[in-house]
C-alpha atoms as a PDB file:
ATOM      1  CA  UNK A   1     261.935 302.558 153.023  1.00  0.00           C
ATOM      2  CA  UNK A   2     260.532 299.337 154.472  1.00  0.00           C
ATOM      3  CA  UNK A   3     261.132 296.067 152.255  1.00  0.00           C
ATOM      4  CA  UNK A   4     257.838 294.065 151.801  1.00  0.00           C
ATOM      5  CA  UNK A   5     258.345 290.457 149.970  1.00  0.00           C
ATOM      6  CA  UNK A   6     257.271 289.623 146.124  1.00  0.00           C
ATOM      7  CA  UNK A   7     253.906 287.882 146.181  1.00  0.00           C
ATOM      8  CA  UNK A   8     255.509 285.939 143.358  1.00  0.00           C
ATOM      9  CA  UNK A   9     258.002 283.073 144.224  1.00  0.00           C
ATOM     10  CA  UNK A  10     259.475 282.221 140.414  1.00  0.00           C
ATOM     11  CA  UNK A  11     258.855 284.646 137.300  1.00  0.00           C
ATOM     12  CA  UNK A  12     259.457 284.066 134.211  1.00  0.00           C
ATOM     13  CA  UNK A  13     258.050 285.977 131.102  1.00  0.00           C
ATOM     14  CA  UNK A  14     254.371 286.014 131.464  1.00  0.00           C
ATOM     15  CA  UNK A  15     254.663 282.819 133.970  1.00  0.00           C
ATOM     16  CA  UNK A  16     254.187 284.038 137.296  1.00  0.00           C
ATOM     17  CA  UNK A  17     254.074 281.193 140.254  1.00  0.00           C
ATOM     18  CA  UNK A  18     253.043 282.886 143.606  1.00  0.00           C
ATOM     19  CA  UNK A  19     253.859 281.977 147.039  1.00  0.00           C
ATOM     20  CA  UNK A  20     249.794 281.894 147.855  1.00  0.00           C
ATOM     21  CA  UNK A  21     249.737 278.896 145.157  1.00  0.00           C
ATOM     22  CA  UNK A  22     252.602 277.270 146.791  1.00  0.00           C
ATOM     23  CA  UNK A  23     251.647 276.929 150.731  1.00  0.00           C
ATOM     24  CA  UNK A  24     248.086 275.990 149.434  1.00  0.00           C
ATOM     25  CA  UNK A  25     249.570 273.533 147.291  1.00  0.00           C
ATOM     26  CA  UNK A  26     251.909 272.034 149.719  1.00  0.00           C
ATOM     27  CA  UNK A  27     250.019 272.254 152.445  1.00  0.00           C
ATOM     28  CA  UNK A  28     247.199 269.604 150.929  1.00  0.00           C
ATOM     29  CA  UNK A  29     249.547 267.402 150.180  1.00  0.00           C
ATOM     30  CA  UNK A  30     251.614 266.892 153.280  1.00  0.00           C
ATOM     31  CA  UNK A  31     248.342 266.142 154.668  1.00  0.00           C
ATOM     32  CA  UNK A  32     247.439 263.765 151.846  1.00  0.00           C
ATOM     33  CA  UNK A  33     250.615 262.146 152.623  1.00  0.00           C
ATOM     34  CA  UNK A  34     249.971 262.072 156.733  1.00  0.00           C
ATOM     35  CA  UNK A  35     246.127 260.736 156.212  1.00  0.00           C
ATOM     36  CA  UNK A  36     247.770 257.921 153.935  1.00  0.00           C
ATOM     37  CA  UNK A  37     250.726 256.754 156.050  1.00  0.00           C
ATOM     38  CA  UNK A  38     247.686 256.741 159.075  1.00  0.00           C
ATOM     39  CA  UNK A  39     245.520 254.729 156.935  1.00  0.00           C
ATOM     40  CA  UNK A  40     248.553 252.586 155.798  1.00  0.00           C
ATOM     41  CA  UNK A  41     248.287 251.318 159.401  1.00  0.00           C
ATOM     42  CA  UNK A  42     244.897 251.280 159.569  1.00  0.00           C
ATOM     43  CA  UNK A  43     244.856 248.296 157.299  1.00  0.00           C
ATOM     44  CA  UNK A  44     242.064 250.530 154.569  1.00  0.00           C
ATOM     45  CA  UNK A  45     241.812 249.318 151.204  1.00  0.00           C
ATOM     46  CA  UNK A  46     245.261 250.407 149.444  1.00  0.00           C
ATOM     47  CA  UNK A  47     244.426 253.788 147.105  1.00  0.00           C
ATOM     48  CA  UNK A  48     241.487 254.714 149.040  1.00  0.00           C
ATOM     49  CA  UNK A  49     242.960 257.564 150.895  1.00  0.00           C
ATOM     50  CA  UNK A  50     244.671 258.762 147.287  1.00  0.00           C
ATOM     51  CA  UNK A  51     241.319 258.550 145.431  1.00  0.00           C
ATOM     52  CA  UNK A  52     239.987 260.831 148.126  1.00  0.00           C
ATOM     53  CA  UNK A  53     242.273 263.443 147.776  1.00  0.00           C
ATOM     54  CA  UNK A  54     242.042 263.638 144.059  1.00  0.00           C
ATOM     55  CA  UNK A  55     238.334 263.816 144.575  1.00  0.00           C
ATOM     56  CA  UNK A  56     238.222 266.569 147.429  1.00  0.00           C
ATOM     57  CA  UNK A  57     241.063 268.814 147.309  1.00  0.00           C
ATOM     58  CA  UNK A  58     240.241 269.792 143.414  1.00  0.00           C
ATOM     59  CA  UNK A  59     237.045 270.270 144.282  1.00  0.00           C
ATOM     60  CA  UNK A  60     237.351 271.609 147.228  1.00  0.00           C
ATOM     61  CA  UNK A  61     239.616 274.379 145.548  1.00  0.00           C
ATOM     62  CA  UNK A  62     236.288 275.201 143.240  1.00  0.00           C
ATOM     63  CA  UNK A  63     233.811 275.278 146.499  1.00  0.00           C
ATOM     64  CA  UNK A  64     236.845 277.549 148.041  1.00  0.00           C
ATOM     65  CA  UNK A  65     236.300 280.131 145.377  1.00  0.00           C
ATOM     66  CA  UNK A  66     233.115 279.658 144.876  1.00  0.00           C
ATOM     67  CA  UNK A  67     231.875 280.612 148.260  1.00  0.00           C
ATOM     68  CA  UNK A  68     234.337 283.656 148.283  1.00  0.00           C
ATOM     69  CA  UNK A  69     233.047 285.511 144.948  1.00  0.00           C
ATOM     70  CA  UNK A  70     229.263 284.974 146.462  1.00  0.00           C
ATOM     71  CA  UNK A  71     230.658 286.537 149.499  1.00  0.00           C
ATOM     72  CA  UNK A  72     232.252 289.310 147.363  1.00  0.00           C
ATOM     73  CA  UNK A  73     230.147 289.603 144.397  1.00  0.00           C
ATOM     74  CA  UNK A  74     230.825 293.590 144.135  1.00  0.00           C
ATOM     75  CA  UNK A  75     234.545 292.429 143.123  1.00  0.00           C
ATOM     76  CA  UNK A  76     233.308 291.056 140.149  1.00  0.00           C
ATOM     77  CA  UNK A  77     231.005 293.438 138.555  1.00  0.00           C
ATOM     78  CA  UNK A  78     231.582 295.412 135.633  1.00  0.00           C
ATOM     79  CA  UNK A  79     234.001 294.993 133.111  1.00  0.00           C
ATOM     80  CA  UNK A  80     236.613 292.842 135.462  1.00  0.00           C
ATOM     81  CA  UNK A  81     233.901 290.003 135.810  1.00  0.00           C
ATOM     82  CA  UNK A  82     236.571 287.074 134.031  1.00  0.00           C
ATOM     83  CA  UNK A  83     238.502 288.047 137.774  1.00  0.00           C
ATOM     84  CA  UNK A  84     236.696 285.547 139.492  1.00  0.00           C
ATOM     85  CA  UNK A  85     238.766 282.995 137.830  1.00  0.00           C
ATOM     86  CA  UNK A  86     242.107 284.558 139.155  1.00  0.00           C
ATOM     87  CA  UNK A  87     242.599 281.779 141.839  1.00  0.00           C
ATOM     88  CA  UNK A  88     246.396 282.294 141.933  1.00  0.00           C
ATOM     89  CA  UNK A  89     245.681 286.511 142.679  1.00  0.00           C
ATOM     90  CA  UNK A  90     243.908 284.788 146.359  1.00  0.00           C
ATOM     91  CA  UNK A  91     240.388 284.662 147.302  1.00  0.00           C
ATOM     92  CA  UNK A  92     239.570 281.464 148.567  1.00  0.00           C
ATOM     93  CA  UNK A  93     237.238 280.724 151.646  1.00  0.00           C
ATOM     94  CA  UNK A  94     238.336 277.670 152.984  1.00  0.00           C
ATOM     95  CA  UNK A  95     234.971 276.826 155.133  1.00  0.00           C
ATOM     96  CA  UNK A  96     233.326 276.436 151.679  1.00  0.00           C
ATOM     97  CA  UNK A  97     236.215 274.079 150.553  1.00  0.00           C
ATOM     98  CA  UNK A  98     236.067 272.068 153.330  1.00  0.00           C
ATOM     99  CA  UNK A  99     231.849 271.754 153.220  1.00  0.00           C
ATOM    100  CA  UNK A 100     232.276 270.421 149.115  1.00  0.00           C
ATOM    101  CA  UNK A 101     235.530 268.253 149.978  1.00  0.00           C
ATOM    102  CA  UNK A 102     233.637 266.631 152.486  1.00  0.00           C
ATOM    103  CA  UNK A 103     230.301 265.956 150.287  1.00  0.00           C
ATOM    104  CA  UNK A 104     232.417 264.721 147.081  1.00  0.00           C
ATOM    105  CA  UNK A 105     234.020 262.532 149.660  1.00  0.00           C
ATOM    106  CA  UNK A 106     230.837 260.827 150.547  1.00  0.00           C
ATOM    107  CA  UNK A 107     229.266 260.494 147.306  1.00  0.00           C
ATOM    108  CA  UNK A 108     232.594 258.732 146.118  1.00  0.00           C
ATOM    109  CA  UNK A 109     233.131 256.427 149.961  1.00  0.00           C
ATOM    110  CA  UNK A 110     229.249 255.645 149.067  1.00  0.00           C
ATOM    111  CA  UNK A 111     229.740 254.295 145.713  1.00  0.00           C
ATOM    112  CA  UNK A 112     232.727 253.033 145.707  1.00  0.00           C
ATOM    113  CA  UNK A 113     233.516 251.479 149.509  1.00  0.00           C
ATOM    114  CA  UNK A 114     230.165 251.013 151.072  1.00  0.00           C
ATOM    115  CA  UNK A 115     231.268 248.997 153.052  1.00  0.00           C
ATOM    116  CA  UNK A 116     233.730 251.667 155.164  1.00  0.00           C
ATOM    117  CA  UNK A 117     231.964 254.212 157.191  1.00  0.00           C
ATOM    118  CA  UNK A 118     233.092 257.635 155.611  1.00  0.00           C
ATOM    119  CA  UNK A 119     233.682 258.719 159.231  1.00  0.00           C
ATOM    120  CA  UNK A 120     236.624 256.346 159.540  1.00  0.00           C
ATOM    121  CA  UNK A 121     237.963 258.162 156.659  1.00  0.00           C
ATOM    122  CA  UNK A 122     237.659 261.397 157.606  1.00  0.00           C
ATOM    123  CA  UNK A 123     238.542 261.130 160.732  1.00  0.00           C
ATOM    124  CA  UNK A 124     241.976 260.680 158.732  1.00  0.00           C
ATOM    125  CA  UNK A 125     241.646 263.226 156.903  1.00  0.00           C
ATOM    126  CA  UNK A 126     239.506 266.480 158.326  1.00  0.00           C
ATOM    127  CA  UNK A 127     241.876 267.522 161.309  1.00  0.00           C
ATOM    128  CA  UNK A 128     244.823 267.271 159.010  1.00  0.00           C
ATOM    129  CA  UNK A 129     243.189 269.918 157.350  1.00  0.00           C
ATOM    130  CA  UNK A 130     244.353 272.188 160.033  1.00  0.00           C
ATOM    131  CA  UNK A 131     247.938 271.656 159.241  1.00  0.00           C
ATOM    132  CA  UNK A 132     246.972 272.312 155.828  1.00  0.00           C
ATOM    133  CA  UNK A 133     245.472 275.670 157.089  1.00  0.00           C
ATOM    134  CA  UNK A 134     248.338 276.683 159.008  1.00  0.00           C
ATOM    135  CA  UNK A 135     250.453 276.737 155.907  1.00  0.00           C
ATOM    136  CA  UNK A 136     248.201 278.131 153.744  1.00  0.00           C
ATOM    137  CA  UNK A 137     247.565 281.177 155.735  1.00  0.00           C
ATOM    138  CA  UNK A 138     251.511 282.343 154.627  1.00  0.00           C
ATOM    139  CA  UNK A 139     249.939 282.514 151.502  1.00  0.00           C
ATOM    140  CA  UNK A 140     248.092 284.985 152.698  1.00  0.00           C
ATOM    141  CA  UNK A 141     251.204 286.663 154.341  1.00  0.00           C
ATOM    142  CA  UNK A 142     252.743 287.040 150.674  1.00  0.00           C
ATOM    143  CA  UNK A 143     249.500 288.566 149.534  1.00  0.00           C
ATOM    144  CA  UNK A 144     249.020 291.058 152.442  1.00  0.00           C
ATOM    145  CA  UNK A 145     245.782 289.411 153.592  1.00  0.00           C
ATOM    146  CA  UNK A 146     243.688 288.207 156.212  1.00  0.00           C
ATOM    147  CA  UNK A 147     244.874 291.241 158.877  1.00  0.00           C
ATOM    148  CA  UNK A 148     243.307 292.896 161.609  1.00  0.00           C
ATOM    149  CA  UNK A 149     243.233 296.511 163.305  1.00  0.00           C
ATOM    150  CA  UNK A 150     245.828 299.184 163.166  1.00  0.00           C
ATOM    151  CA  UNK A 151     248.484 299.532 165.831  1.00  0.00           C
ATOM    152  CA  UNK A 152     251.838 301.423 166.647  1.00  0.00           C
ATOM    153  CA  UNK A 153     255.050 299.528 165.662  1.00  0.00           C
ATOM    154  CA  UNK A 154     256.075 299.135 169.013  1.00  0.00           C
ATOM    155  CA  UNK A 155     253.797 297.585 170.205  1.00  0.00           C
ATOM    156  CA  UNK A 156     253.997 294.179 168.383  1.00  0.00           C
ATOM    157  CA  UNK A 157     257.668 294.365 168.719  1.00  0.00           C
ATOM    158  CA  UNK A 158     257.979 291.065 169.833  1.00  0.00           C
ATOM    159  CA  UNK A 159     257.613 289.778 166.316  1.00  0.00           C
ATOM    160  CA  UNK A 160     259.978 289.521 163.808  1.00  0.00           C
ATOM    161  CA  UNK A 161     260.461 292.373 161.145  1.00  0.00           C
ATOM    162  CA  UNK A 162     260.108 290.759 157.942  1.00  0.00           C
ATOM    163  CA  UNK A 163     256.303 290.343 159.828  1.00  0.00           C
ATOM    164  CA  UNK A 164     256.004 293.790 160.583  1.00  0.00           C
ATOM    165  CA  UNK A 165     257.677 295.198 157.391  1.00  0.00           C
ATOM    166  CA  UNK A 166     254.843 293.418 155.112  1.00  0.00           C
ATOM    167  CA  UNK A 167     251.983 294.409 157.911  1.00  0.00           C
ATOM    168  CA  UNK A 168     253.167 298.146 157.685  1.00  0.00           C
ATOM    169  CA  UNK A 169     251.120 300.752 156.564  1.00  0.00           C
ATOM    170  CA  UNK A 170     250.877 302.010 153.043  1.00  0.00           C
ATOM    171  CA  UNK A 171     250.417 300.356 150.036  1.00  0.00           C
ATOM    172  CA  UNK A 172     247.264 297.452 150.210  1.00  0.00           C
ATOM    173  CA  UNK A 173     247.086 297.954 154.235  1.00  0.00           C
ATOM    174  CA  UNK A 174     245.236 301.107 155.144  1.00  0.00           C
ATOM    175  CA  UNK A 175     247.140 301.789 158.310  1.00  0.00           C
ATOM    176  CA  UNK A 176     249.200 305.019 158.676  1.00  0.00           C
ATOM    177  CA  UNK A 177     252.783 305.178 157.612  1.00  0.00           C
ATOM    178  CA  UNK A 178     253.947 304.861 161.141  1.00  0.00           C
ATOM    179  CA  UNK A 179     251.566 301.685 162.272  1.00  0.00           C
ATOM    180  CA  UNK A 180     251.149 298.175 161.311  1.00  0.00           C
ATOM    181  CA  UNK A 181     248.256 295.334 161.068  1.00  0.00           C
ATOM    182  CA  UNK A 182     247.810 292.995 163.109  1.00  0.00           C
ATOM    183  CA  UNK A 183     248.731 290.011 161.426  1.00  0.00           C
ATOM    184  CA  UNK A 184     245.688 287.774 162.028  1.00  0.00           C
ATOM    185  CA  UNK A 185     246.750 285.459 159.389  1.00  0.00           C
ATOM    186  CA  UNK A 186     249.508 284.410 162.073  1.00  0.00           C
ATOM    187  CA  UNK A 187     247.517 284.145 164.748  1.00  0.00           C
ATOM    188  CA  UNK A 188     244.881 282.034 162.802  1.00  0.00           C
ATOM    189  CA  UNK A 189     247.989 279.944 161.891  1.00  0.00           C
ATOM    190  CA  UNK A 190     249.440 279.518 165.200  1.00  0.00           C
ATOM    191  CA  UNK A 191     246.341 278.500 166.400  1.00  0.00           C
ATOM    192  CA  UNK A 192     245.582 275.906 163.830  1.00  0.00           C
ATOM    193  CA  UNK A 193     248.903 274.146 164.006  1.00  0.00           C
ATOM    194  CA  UNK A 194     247.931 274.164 168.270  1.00  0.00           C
ATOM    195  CA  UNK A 195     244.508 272.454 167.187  1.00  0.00           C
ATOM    196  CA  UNK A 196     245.968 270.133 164.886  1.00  0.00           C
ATOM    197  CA  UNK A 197     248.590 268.563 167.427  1.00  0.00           C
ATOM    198  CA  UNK A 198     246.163 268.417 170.149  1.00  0.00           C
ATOM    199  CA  UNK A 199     243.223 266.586 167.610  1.00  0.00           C
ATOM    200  CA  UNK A 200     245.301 264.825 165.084  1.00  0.00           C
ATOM    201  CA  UNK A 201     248.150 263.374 167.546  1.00  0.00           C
ATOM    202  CA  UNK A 202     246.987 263.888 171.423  1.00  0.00           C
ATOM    203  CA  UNK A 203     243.447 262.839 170.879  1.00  0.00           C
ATOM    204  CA  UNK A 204     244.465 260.046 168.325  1.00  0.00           C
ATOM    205  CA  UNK A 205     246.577 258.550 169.647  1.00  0.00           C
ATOM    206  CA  UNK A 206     246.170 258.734 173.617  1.00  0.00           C
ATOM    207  CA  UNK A 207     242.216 258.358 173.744  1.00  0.00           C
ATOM    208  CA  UNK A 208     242.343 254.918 171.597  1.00  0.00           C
ATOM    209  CA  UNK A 209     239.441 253.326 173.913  1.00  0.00           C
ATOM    210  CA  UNK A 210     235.766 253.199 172.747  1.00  0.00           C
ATOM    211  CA  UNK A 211     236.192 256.236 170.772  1.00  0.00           C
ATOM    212  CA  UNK A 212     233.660 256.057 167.756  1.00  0.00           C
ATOM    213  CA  UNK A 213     234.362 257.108 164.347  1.00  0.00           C
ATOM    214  CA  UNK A 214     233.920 260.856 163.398  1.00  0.00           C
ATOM    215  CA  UNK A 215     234.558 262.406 167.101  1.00  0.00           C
ATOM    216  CA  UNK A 216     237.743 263.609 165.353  1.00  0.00           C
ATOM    217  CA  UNK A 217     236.154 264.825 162.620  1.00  0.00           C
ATOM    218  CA  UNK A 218     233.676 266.753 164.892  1.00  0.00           C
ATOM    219  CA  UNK A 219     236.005 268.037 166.858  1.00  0.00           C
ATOM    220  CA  UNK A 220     237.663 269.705 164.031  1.00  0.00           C
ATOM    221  CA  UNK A 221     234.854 271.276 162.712  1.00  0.00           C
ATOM    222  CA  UNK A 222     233.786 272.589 166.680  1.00  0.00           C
ATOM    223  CA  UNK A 223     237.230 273.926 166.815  1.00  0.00           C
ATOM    224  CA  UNK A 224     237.830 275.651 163.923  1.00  0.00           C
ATOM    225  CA  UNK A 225     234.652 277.202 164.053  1.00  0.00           C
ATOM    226  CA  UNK A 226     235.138 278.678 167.288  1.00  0.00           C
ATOM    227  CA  UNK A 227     238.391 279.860 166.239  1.00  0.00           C
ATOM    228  CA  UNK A 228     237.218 281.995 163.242  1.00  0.00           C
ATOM    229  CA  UNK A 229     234.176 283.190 165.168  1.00  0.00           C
ATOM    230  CA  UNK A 230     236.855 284.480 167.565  1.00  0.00           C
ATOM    231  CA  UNK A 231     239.178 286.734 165.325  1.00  0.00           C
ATOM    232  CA  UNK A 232     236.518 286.829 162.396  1.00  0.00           C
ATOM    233  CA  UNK A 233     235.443 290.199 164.040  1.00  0.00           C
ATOM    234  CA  UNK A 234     238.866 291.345 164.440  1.00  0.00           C
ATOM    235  CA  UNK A 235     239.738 291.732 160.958  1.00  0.00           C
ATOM    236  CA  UNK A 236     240.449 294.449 159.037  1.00  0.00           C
ATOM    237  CA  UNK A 237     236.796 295.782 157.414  1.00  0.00           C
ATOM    238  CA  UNK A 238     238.433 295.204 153.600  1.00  0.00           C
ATOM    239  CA  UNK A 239     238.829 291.480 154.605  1.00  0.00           C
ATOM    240  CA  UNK A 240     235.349 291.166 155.755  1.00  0.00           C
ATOM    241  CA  UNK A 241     233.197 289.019 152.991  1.00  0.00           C
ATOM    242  CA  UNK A 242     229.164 289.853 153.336  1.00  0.00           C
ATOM    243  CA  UNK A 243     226.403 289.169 151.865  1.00  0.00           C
ATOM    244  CA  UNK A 244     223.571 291.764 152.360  1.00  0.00           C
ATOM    245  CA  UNK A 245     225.546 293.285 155.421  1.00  0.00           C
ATOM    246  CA  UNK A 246     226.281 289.851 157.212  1.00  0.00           C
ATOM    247  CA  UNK A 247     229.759 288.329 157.522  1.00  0.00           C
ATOM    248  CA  UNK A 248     229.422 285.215 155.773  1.00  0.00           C
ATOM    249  CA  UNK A 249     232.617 283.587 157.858  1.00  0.00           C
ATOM    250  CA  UNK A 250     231.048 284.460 161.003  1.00  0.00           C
ATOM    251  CA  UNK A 251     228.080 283.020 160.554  1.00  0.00           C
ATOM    252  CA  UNK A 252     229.462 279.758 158.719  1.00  0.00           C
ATOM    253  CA  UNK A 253     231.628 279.536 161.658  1.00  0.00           C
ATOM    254  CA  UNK A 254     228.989 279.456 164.069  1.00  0.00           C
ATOM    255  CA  UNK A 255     226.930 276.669 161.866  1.00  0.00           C
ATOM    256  CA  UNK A 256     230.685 274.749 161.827  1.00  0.00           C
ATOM    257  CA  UNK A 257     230.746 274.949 165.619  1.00  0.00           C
ATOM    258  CA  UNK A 258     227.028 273.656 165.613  1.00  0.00           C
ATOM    259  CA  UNK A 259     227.399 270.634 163.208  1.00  0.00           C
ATOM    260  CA  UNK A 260     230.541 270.055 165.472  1.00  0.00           C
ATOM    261  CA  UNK A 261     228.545 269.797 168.348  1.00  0.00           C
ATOM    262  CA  UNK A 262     225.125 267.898 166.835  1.00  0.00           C
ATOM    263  CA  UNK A 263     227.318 265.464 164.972  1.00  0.00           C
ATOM    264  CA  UNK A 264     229.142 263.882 168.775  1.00  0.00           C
ATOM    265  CA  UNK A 265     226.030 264.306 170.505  1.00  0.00           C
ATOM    266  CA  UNK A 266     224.229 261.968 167.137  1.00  0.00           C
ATOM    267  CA  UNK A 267     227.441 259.768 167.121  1.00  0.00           C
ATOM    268  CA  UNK A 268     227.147 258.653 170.862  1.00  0.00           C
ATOM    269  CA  UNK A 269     223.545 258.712 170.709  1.00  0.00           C
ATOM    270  CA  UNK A 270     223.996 255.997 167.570  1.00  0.00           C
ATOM    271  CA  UNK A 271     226.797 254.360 169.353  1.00  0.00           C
ATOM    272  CA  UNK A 272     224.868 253.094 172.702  1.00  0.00           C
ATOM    273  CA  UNK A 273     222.864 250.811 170.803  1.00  0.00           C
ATOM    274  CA  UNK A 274     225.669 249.892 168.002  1.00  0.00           C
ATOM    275  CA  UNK A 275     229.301 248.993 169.792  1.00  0.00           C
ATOM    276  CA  UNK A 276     232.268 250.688 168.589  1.00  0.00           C
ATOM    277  CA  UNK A 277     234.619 247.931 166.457  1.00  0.00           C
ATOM    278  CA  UNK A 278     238.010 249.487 166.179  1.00  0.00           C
ATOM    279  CA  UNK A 279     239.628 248.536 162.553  1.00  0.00           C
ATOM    280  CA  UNK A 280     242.845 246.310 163.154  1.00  0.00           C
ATOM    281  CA  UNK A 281     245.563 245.251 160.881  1.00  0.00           C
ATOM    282  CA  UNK A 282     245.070 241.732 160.021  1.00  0.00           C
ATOM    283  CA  UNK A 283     248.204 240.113 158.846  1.00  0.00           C
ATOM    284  CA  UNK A 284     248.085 236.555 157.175  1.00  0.00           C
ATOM    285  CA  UNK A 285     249.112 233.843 160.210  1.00  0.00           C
ATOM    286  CA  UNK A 286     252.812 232.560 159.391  1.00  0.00           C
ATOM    287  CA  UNK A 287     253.219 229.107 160.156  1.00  0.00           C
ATOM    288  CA  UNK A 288     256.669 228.507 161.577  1.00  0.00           C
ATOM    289  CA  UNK A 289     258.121 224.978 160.069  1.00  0.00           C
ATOM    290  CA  UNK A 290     259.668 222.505 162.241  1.00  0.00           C
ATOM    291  CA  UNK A 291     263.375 222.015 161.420  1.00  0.00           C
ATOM    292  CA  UNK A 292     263.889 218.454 159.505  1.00  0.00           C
ATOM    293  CA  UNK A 293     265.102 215.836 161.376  1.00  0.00           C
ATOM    294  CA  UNK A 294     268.420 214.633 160.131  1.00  0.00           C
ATOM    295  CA  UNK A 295     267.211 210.683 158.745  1.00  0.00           C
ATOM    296  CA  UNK A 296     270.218 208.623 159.156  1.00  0.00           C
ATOM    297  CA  UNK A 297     270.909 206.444 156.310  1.00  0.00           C
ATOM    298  CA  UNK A 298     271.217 203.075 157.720  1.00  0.00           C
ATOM    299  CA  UNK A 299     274.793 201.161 156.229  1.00  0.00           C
ATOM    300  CA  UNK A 300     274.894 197.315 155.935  1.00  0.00           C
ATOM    301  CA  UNK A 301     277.851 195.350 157.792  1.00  0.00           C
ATOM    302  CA  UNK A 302     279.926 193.685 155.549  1.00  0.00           C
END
């Protein structure tokens, strides 16, 4: 009999504390913790990069779940309607976290820094997301989600079995007893942890010359869309959300990919006639003292 893991990670009584809560969890804030230490050096406004995240992630969370009971709304009928505020059971669509996070994010830069473009921040912020992403999608490893087509054992052999065991059939999956899922949740994740080193640490920090604020950010969004409109179709019908018939990811991911594009093309556009200012750290001037010239006491001869 094949072993598949406990969607909970710590039970007690009635408290249950799943694993799906936990990556999502610690996922935001290791990048609430990278965006800071980057603005840190950045010389922002001390707190800024704090307030965000109390403002977005929350939020974000909300437009997350939000977006998925629209995109499931047959879920929720009848007499298990109170479901829809199950977070910790899954069911969150990130791409509708990410849209919110972003506006409460700009309503809050607006009215409380107008004087920092919101761009700066985000380009902080969004393609840390992805590492956020990356670790939340084990959360959906623990909850037998987010998995694609039915195949023979063999042939993903390559992975690991504690993989394999939770993609086999039976159970949630509807595979045959003798196949297993593809486990698109690891893809997705592999593939979001590539995107995040290449935007958040080989972009940042090696193209450093006349690059305008929110090319990052764009980036992120062009990349990420492309990558769900890629294994969106792959998945397994069950983890399909529609709305009248249409895959709601799908096409979200091809408007990401298009506000990804439109947003560089705008930025450069704005940029020819305004120059790019990189923000430096300014450090007060220290003033180094001139050692004090011994004064010789002058002694009367006797």
């Amino acid at each position: 009999m094949l072993f598949k893991l406990n969607p909970n990670a710590i039970e007690l009584g009635s408290l249950r504390i799943t694993w799906y809560a936990i990556f999502i969890i610690g996922g935001a804030i290791l990048c609430y913790l990278l965006a800071n230490k980057m603005g840190e050096k950045k010389g922002l406004p001390k707190g800024i990069i704090e307030n965000v995240f109390y403002i977005s992630f929350p939020l974000g969370i909300v437009g997350a779940r939000i977006w998925f009971v629209l995109s499931n709304l047959s879920m929720y009928q009848g007499a298990n309607w109170y479901h829809i505020f199950y977070v910790w059971e899954g069911g969150l669509a990130i791409q509708g976290g990410v849209v919110v996070g972003v506006l409460c994010a700009i309503w809050y830069l607006r009215k409380k820094h107008p004087d920092i473009s919101p761009l700066e921040i985000f380009d902080l912020c969004v393609p840390n997301i992805l590492l956020g992403q990356a670790i939340g999608r084990w959360g959906n490893f623990f909850n037998q989600e987010v998995y694609g087509a039915c195949v023979v054992r063999e042939s993903l052999s390559f992975l690991p079995n504690f993989i394999l065991n939770q993609m086999a059939g039976g159970g949630d999956i509807a595979c045959k007893l003798t196949e297993v899922a593809q486990p698109l949740f690891l893809y997705e994740s592999l593939l979001d942890l590539a995107g995040w080193l290449i935007i958040s640490f080989l972009l940042r920090y090696k193209w450093t010359k006349n690059r305008p604020y929110g090319i990052l950010t764009m980036l992120y969004f062009v990349y990420y869309g492309a990558i769900r409109a890629c294994l969106e179709p792959l998945r397994n019908e069950t983890f399909i959300m529609r709305i009248n018939g249409v895959s709601t990811s799908l096409v979200t991911s091809i408007v990401y990919v298009i506000i990804g594009v439109a947003g560089i093309i705008a930025i450069y556009l704005y940029h020819r006639k305004h120059p790019f200012k990189e923000r430096v750290v300014t450090e007060p001037e220290v003033k180094e003292e001139k050692p004090k010239k011994a004064v010789k006491k002058a002694t009367k001869k006797k």
